[in-house]
PDB file of N, CA and C in Angstrom:
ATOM      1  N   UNK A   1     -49.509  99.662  30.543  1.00  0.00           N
ATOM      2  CA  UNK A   1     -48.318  99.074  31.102  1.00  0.00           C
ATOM      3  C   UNK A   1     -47.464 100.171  31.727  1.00  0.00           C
ATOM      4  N   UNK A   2     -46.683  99.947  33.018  1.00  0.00           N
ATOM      5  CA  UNK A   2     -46.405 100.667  33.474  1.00  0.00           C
ATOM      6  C   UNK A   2     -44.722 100.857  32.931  1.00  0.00           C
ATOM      7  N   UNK A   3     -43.986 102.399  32.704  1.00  0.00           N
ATOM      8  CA  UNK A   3     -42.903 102.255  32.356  1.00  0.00           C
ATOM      9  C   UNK A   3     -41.639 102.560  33.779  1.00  0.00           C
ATOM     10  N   UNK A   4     -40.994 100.987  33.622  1.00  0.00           N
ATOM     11  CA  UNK A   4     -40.231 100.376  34.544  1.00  0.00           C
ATOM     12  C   UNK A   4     -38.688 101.440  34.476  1.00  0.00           C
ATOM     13  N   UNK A   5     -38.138 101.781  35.268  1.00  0.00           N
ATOM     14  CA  UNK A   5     -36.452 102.226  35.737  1.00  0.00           C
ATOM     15  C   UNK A   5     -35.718 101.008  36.047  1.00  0.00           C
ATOM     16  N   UNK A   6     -34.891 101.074  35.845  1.00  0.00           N
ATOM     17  CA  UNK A   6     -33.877  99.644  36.633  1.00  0.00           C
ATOM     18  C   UNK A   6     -32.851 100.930  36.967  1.00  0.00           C
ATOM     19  N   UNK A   7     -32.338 100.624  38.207  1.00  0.00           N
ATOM     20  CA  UNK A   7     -31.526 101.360  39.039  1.00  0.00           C
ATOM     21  C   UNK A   7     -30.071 100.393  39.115  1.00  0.00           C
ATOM     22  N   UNK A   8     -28.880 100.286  38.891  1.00  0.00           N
ATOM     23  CA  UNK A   8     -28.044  99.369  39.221  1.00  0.00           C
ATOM     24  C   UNK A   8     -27.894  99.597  40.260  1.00  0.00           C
ATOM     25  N   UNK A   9     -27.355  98.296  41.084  1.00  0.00           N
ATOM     26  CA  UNK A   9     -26.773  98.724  42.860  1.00  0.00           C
ATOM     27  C   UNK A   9     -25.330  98.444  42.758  1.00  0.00           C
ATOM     28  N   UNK A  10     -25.017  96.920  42.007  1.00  0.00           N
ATOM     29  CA  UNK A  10     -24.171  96.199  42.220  1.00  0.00           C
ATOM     30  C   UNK A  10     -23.776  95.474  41.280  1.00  0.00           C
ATOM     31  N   UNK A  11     -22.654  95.444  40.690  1.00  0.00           N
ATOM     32  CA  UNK A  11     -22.177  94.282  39.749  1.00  0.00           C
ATOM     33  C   UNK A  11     -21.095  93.436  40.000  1.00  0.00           C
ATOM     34  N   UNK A  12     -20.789  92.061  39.708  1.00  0.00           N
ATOM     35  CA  UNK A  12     -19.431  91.615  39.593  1.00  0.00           C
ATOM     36  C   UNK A  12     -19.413  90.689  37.907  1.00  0.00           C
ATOM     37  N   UNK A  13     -18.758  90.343  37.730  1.00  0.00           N
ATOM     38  CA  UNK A  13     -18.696  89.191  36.699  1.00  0.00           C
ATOM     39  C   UNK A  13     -19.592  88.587  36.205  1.00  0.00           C
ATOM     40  N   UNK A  14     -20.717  87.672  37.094  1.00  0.00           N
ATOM     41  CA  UNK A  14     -21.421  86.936  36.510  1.00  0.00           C
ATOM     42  C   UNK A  14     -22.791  87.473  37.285  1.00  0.00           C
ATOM     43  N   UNK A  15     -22.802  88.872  38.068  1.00  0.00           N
ATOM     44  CA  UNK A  15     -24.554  88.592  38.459  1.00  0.00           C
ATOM     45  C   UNK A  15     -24.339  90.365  38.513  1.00  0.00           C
ATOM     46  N   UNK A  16     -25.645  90.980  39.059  1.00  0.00           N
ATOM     47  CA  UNK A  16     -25.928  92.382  38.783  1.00  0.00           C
ATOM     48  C   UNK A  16     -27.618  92.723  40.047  1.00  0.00           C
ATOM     49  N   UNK A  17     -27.587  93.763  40.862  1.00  0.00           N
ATOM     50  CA  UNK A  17     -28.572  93.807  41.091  1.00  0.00           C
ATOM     51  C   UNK A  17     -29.197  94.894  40.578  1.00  0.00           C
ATOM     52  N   UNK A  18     -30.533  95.221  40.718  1.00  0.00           N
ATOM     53  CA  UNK A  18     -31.346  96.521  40.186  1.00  0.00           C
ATOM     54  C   UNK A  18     -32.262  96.756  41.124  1.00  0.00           C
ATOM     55  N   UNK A  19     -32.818  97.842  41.648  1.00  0.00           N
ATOM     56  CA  UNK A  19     -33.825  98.527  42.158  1.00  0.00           C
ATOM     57  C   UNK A  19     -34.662  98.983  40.759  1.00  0.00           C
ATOM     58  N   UNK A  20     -36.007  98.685  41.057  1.00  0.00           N
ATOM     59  CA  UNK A  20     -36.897  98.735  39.598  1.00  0.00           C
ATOM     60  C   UNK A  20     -38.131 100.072  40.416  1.00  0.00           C
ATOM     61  N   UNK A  21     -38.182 100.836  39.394  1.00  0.00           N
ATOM     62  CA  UNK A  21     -38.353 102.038  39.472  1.00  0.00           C
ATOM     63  C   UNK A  21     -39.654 102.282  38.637  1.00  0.00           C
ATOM     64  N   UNK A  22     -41.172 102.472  39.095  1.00  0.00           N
ATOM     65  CA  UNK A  22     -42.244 102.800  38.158  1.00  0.00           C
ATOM     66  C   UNK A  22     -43.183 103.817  38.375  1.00  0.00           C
ATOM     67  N   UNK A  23     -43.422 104.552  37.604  1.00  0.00           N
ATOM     68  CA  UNK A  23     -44.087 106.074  38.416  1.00  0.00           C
ATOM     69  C   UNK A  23     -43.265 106.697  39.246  1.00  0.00           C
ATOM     70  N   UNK A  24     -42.396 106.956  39.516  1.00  0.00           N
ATOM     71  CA  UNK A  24     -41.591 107.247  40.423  1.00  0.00           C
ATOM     72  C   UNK A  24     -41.414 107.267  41.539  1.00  0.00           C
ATOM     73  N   UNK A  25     -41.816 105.415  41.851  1.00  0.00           N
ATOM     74  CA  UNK A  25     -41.755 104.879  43.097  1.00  0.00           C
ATOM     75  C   UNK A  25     -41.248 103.388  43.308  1.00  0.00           C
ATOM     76  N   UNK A  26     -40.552 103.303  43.887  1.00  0.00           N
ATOM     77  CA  UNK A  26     -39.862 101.991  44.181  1.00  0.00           C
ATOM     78  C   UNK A  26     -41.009 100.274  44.180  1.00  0.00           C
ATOM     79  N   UNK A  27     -40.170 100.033  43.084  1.00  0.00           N
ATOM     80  CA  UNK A  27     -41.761  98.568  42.766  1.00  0.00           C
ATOM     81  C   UNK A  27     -40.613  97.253  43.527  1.00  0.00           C
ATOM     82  N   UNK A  28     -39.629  97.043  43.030  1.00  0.00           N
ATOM     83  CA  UNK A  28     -39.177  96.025  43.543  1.00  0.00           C
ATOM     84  C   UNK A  28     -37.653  96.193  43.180  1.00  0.00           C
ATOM     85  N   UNK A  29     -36.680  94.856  43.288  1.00  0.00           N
ATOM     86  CA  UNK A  29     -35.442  94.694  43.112  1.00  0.00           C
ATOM     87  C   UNK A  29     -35.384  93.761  42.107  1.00  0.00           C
ATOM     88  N   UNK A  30     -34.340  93.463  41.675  1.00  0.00           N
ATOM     89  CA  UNK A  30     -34.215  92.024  41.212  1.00  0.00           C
ATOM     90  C   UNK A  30     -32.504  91.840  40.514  1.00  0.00           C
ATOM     91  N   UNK A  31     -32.304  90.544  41.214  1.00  0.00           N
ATOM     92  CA  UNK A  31     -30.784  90.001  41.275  1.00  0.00           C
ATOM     93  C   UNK A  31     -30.821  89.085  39.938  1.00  0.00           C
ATOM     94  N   UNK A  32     -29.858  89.198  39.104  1.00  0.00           N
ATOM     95  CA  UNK A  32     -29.526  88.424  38.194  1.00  0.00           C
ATOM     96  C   UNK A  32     -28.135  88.106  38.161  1.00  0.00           C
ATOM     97  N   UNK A  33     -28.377  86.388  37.965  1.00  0.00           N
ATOM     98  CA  UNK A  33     -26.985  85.452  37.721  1.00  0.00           C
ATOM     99  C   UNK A  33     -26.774  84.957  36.589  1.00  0.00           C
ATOM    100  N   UNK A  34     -25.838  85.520  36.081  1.00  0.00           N
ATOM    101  CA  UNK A  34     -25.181  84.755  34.755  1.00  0.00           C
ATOM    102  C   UNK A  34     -24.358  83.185  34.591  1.00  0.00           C
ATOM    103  N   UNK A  35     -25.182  82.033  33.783  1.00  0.00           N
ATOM    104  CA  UNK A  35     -24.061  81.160  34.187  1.00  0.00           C
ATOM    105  C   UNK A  35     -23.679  81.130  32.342  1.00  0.00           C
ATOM    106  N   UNK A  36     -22.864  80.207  31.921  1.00  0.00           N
ATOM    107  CA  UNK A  36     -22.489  79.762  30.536  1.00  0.00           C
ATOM    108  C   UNK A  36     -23.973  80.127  29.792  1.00  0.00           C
ATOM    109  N   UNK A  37     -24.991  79.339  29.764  1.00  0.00           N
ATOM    110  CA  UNK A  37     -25.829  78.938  28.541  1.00  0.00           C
ATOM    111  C   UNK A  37     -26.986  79.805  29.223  1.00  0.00           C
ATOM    112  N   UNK A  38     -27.453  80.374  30.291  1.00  0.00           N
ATOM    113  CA  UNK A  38     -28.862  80.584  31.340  1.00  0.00           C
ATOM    114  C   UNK A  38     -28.481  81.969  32.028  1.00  0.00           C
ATOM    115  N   UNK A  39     -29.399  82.567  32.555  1.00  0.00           N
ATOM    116  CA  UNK A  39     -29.377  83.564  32.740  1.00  0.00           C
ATOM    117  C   UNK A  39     -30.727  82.954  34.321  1.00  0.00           C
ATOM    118  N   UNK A  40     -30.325  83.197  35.356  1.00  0.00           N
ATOM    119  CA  UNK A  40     -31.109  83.069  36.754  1.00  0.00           C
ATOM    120  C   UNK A  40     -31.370  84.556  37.416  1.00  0.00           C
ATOM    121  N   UNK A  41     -32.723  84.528  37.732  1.00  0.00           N
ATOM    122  CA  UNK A  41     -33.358  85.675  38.254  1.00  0.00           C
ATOM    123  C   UNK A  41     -34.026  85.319  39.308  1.00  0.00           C
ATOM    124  N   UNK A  42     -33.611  86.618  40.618  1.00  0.00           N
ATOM    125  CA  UNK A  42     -35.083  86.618  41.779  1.00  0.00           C
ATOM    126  C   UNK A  42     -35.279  87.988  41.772  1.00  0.00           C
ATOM    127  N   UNK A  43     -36.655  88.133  41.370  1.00  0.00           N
ATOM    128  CA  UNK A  43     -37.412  89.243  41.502  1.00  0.00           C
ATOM    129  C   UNK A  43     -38.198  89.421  42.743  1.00  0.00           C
ATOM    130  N   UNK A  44     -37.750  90.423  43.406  1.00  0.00           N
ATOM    131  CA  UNK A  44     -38.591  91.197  44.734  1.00  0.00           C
ATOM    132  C   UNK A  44     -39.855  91.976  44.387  1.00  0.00           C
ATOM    133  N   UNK A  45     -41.043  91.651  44.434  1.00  0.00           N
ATOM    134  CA  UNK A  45     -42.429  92.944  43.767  1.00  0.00           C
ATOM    135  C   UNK A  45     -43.015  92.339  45.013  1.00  0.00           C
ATOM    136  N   UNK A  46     -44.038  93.531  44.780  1.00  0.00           N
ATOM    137  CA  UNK A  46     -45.296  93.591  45.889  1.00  0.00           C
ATOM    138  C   UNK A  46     -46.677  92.931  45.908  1.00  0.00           C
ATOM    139  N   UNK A  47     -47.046  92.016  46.335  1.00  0.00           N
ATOM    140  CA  UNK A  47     -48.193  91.354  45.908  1.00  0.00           C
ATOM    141  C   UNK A  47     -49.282  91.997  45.573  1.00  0.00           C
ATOM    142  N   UNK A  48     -48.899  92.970  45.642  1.00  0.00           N
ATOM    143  CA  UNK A  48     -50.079  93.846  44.648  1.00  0.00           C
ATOM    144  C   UNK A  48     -50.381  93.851  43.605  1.00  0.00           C
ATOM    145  N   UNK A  49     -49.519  93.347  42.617  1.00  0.00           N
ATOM    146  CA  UNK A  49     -48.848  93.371  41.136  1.00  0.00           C
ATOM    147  C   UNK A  49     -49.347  91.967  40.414  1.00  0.00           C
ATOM    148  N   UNK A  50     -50.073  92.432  39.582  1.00  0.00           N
ATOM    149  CA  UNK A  50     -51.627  91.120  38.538  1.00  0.00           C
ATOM    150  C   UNK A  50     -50.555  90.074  38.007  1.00  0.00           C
ATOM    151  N   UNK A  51     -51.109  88.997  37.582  1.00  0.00           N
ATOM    152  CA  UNK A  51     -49.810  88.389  36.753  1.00  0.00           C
ATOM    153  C   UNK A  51     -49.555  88.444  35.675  1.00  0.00           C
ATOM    154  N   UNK A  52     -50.439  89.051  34.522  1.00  0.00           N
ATOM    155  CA  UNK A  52     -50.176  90.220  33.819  1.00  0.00           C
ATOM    156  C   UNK A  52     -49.173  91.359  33.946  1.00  0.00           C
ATOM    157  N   UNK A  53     -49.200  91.768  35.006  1.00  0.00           N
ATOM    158  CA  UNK A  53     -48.319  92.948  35.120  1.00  0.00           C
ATOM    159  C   UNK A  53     -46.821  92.219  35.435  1.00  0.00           C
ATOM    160  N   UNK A  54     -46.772  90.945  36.657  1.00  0.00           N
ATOM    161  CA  UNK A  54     -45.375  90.592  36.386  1.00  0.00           C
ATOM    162  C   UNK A  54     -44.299  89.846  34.981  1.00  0.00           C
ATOM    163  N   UNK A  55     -45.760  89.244  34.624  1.00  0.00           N
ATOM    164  CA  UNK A  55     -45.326  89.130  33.112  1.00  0.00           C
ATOM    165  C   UNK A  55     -44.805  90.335  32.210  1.00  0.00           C
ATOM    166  N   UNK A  56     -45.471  90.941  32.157  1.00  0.00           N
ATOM    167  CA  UNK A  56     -44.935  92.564  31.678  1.00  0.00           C
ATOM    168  C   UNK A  56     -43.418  93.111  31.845  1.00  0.00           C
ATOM    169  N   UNK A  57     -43.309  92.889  33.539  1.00  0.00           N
ATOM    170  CA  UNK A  57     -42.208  93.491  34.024  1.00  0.00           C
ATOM    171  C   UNK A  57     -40.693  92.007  33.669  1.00  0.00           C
ATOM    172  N   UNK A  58     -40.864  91.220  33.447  1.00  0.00           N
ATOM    173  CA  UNK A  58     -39.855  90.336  33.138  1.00  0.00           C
ATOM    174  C   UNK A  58     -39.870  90.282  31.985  1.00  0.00           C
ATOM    175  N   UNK A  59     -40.502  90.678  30.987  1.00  0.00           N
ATOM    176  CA  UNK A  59     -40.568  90.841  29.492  1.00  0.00           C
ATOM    177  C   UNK A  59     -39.447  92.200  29.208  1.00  0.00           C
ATOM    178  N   UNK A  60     -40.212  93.410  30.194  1.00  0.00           N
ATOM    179  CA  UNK A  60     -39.193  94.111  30.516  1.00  0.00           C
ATOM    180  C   UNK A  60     -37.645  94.101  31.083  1.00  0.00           C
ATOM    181  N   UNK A  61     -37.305  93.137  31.825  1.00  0.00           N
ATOM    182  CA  UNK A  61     -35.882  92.752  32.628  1.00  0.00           C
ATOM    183  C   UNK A  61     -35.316  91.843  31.271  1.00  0.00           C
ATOM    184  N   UNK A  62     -35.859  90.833  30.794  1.00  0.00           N
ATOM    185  CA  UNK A  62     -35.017  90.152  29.642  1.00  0.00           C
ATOM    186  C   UNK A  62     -34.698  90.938  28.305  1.00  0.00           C
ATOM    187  N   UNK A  63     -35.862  92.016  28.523  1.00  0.00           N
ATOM    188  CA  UNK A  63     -35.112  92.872  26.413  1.00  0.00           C
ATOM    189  C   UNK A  63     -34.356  93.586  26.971  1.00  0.00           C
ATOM    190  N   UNK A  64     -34.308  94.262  28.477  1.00  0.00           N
ATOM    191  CA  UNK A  64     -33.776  95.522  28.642  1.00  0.00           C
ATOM    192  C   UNK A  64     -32.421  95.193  29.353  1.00  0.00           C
ATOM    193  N   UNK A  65     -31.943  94.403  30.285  1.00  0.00           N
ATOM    194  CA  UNK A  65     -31.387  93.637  31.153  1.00  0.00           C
ATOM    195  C   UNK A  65     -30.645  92.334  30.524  1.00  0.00           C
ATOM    196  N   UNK A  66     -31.038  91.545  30.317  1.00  0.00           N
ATOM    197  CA  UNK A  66     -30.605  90.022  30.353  1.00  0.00           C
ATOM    198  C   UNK A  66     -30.120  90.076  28.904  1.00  0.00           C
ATOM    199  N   UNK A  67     -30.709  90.540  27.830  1.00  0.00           N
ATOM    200  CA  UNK A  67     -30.617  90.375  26.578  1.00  0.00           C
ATOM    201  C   UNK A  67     -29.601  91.126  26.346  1.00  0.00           C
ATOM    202  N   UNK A  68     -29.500  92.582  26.920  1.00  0.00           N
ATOM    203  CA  UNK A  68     -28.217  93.403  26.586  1.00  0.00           C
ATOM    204  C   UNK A  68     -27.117  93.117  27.060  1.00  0.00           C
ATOM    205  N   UNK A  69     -26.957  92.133  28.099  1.00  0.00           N
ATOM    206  CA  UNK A  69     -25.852  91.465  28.889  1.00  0.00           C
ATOM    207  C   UNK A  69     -25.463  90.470  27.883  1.00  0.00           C
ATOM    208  N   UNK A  70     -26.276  89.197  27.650  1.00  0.00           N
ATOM    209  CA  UNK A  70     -26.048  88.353  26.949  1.00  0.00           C
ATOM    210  C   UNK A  70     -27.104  87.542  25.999  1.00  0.00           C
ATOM    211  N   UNK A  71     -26.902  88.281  24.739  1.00  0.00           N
ATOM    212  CA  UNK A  71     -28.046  88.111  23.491  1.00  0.00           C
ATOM    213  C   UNK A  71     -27.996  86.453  23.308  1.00  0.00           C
ATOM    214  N   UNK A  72     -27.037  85.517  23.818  1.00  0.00           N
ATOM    215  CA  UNK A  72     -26.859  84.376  23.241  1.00  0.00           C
ATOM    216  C   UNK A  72     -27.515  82.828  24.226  1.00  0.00           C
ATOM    217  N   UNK A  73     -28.177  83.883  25.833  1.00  0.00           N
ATOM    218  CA  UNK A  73     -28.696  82.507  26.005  1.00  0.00           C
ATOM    219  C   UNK A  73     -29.522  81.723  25.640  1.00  0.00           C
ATOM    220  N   UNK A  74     -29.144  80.705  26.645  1.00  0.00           N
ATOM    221  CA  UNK A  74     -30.361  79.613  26.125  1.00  0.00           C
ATOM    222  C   UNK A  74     -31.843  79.892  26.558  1.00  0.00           C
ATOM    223  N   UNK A  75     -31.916  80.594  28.202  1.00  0.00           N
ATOM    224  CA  UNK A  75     -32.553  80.620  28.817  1.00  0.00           C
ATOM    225  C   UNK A  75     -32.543  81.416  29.938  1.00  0.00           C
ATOM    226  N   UNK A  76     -33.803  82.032  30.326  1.00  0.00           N
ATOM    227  CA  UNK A  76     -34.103  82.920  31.404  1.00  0.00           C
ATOM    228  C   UNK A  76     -34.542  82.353  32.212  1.00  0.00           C
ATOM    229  N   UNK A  77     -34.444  82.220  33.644  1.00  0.00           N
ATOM    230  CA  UNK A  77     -35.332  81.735  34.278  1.00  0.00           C
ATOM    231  C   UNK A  77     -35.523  82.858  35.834  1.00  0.00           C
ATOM    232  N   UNK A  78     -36.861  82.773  36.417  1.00  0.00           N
ATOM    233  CA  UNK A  78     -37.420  84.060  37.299  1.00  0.00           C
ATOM    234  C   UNK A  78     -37.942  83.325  37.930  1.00  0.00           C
ATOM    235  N   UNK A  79     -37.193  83.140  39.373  1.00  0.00           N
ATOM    236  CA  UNK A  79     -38.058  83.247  40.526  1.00  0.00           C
ATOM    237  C   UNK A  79     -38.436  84.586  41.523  1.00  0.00           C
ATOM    238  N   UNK A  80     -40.166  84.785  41.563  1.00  0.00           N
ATOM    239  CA  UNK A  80     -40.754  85.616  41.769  1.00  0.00           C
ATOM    240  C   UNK A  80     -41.017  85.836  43.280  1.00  0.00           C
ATOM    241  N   UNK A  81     -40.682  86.818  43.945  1.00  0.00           N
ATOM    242  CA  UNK A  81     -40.872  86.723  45.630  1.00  0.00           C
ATOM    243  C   UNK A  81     -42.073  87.851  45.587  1.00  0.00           C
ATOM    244  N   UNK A  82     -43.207  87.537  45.814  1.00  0.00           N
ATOM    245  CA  UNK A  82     -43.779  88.748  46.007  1.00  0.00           C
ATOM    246  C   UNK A  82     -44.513  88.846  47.771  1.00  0.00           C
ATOM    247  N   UNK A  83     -44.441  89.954  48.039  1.00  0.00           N
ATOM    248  CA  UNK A  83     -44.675  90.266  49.549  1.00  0.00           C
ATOM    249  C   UNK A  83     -44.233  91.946  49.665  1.00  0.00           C
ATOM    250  N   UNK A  84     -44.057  92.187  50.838  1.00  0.00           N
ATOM    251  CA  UNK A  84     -43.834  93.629  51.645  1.00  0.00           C
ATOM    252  C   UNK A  84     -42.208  93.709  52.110  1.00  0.00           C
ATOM    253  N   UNK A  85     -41.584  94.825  51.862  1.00  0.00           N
ATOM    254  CA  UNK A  85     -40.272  95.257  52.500  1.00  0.00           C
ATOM    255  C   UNK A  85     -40.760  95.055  54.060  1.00  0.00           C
ATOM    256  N   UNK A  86     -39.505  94.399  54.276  1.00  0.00           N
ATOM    257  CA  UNK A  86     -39.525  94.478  55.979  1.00  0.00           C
ATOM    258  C   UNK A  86     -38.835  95.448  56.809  1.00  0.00           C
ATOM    259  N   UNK A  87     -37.432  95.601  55.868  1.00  0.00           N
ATOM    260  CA  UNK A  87     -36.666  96.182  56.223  1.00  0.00           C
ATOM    261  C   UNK A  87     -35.385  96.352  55.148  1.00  0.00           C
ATOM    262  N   UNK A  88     -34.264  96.954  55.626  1.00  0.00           N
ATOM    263  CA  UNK A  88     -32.743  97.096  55.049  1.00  0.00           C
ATOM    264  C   UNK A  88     -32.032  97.277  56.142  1.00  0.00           C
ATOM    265  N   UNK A  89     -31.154  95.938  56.217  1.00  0.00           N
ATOM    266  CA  UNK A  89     -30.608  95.993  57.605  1.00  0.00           C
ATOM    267  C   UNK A  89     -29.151  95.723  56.446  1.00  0.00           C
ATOM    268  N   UNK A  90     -28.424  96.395  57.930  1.00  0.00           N
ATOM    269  CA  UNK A  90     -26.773  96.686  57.370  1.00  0.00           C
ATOM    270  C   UNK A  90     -25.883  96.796  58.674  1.00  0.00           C
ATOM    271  N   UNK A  91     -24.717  96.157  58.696  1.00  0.00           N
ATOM    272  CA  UNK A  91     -23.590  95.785  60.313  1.00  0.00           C
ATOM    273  C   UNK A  91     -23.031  97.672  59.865  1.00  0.00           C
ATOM    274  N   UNK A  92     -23.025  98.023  59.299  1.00  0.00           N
ATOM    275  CA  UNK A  92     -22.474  99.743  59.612  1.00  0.00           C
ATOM    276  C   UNK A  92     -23.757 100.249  60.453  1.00  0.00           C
ATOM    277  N   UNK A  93     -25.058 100.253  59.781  1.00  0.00           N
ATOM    278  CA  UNK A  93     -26.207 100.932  60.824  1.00  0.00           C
ATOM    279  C   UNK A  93     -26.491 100.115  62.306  1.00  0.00           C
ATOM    280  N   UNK A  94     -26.155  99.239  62.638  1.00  0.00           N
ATOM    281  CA  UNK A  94     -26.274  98.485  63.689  1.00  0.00           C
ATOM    282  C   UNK A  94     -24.830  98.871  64.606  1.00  0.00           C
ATOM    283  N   UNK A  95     -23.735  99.288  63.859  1.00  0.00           N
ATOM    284  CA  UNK A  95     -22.362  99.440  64.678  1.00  0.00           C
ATOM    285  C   UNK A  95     -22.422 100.877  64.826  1.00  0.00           C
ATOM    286  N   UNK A  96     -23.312 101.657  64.274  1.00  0.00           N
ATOM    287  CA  UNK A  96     -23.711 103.477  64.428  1.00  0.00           C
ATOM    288  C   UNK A  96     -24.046 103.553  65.738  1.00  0.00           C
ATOM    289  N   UNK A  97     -25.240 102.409  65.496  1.00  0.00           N
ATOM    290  CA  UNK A  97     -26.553 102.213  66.908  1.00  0.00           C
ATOM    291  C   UNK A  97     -25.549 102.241  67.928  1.00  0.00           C
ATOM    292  N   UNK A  98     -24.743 101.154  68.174  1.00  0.00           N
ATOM    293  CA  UNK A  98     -24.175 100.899  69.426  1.00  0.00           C
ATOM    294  C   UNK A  98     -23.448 101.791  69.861  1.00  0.00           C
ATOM    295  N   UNK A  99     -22.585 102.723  68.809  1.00  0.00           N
ATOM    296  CA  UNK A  99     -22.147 103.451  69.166  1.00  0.00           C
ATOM    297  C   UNK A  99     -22.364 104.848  69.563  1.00  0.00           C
ATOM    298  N   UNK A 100     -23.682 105.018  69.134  1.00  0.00           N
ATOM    299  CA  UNK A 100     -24.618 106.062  69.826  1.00  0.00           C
ATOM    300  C   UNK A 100     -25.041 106.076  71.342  1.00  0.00           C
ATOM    301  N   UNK A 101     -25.432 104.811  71.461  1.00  0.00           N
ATOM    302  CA  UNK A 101     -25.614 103.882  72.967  1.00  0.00           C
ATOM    303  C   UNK A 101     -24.558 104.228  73.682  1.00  0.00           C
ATOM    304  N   UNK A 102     -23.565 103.714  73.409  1.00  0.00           N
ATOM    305  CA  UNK A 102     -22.221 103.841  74.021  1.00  0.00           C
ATOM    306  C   UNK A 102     -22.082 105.406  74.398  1.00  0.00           C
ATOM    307  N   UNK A 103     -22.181 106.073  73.534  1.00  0.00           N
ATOM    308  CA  UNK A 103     -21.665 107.649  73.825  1.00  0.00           C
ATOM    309  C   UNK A 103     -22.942 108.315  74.785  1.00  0.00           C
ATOM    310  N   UNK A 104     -24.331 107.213  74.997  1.00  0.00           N
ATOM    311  CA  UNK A 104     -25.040 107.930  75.710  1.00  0.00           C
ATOM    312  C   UNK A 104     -24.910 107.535  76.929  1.00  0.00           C
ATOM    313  N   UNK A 105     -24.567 106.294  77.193  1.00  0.00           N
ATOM    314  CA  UNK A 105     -24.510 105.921  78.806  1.00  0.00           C
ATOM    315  C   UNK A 105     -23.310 106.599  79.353  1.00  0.00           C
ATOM    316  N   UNK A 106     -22.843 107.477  78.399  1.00  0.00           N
ATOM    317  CA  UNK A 106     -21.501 107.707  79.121  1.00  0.00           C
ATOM    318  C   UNK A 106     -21.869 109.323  79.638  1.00  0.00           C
ATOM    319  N   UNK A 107     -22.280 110.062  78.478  1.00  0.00           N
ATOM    320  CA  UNK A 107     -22.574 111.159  78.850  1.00  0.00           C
ATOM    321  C   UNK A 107     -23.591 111.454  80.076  1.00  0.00           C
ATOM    322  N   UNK A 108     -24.670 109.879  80.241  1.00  0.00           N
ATOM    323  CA  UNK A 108     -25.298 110.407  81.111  1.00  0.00           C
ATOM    324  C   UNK A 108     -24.407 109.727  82.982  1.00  0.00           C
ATOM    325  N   UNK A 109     -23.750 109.123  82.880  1.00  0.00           N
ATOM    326  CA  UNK A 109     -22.444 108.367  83.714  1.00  0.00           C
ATOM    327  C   UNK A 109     -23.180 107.169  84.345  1.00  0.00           C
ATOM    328  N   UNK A 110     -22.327 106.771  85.102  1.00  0.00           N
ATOM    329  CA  UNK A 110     -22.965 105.905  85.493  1.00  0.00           C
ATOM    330  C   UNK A 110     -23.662 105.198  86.722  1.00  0.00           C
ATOM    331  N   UNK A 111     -24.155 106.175  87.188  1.00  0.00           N
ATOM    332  CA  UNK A 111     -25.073 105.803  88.436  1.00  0.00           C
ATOM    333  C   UNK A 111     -24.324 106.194  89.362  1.00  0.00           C
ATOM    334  N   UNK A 112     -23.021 106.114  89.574  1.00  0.00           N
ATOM    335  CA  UNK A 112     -22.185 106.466  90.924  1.00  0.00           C
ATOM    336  C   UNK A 112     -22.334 107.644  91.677  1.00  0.00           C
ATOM    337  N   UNK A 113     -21.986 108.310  92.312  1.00  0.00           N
ATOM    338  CA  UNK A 113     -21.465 109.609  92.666  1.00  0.00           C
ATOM    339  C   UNK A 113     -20.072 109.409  92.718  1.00  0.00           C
ATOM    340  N   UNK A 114     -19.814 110.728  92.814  1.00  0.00           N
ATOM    341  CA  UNK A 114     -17.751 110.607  92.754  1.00  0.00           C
ATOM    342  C   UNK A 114     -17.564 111.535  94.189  1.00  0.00           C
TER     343      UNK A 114
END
């Protein structure tokens, strides 16, 4: 069995995300929502991963994760996304872009002569 990292990204009140960390390489994410009685999960892994092994790794997220948050639910529940990163898109790296753009059409001018 492989031994899992959980990375926090993000917390508020009732949910938490993690970057999950194995061999010292990025396996997946996974978002957890707290309600009253339940505890809701989506796990990001790579379809590479047996179902054995995701069993493993949510055995891991509820003793290590869910249980230390809140020993008293009723219930866990995991929906599993497995597939390939596409990307990490973000409006700051997209407003960089443009503004790189911007500073290049300028430096190179703009077609006129003066």
């Amino acid at each position: 069995m492989a031994e899992y990292y959980f990375e926090r990204e993000c917390r508020t009140p009732y949910s938490e995300s993690y970057v999950i960390d194995a061999d010292e390489d990025e396996v997946g994410r996974i978002d957890i929502h707290y309600t009253a009685s339940v505890a809701y999960a989506t796990l990001c892994i790579p379809d590479s991963l047996s179902e054995d092994e995701i069993q493993d790794l949510i055995s891991e997220i509820d003793e290590r994760l869910v249980m230390s948050n809140d020993p008293y639910r009723e219930d866990f529940i995991v929906t599993v996304w497995a597939g390939h990163e596409a990307g990490v898109y973000s409006e700051e790296e997209a407003l960089e872009d443009e503004e790189e753009e911007e500073e290049l059409e300028e430096s190179e001018g703009n077609g006129h002569r003066e």
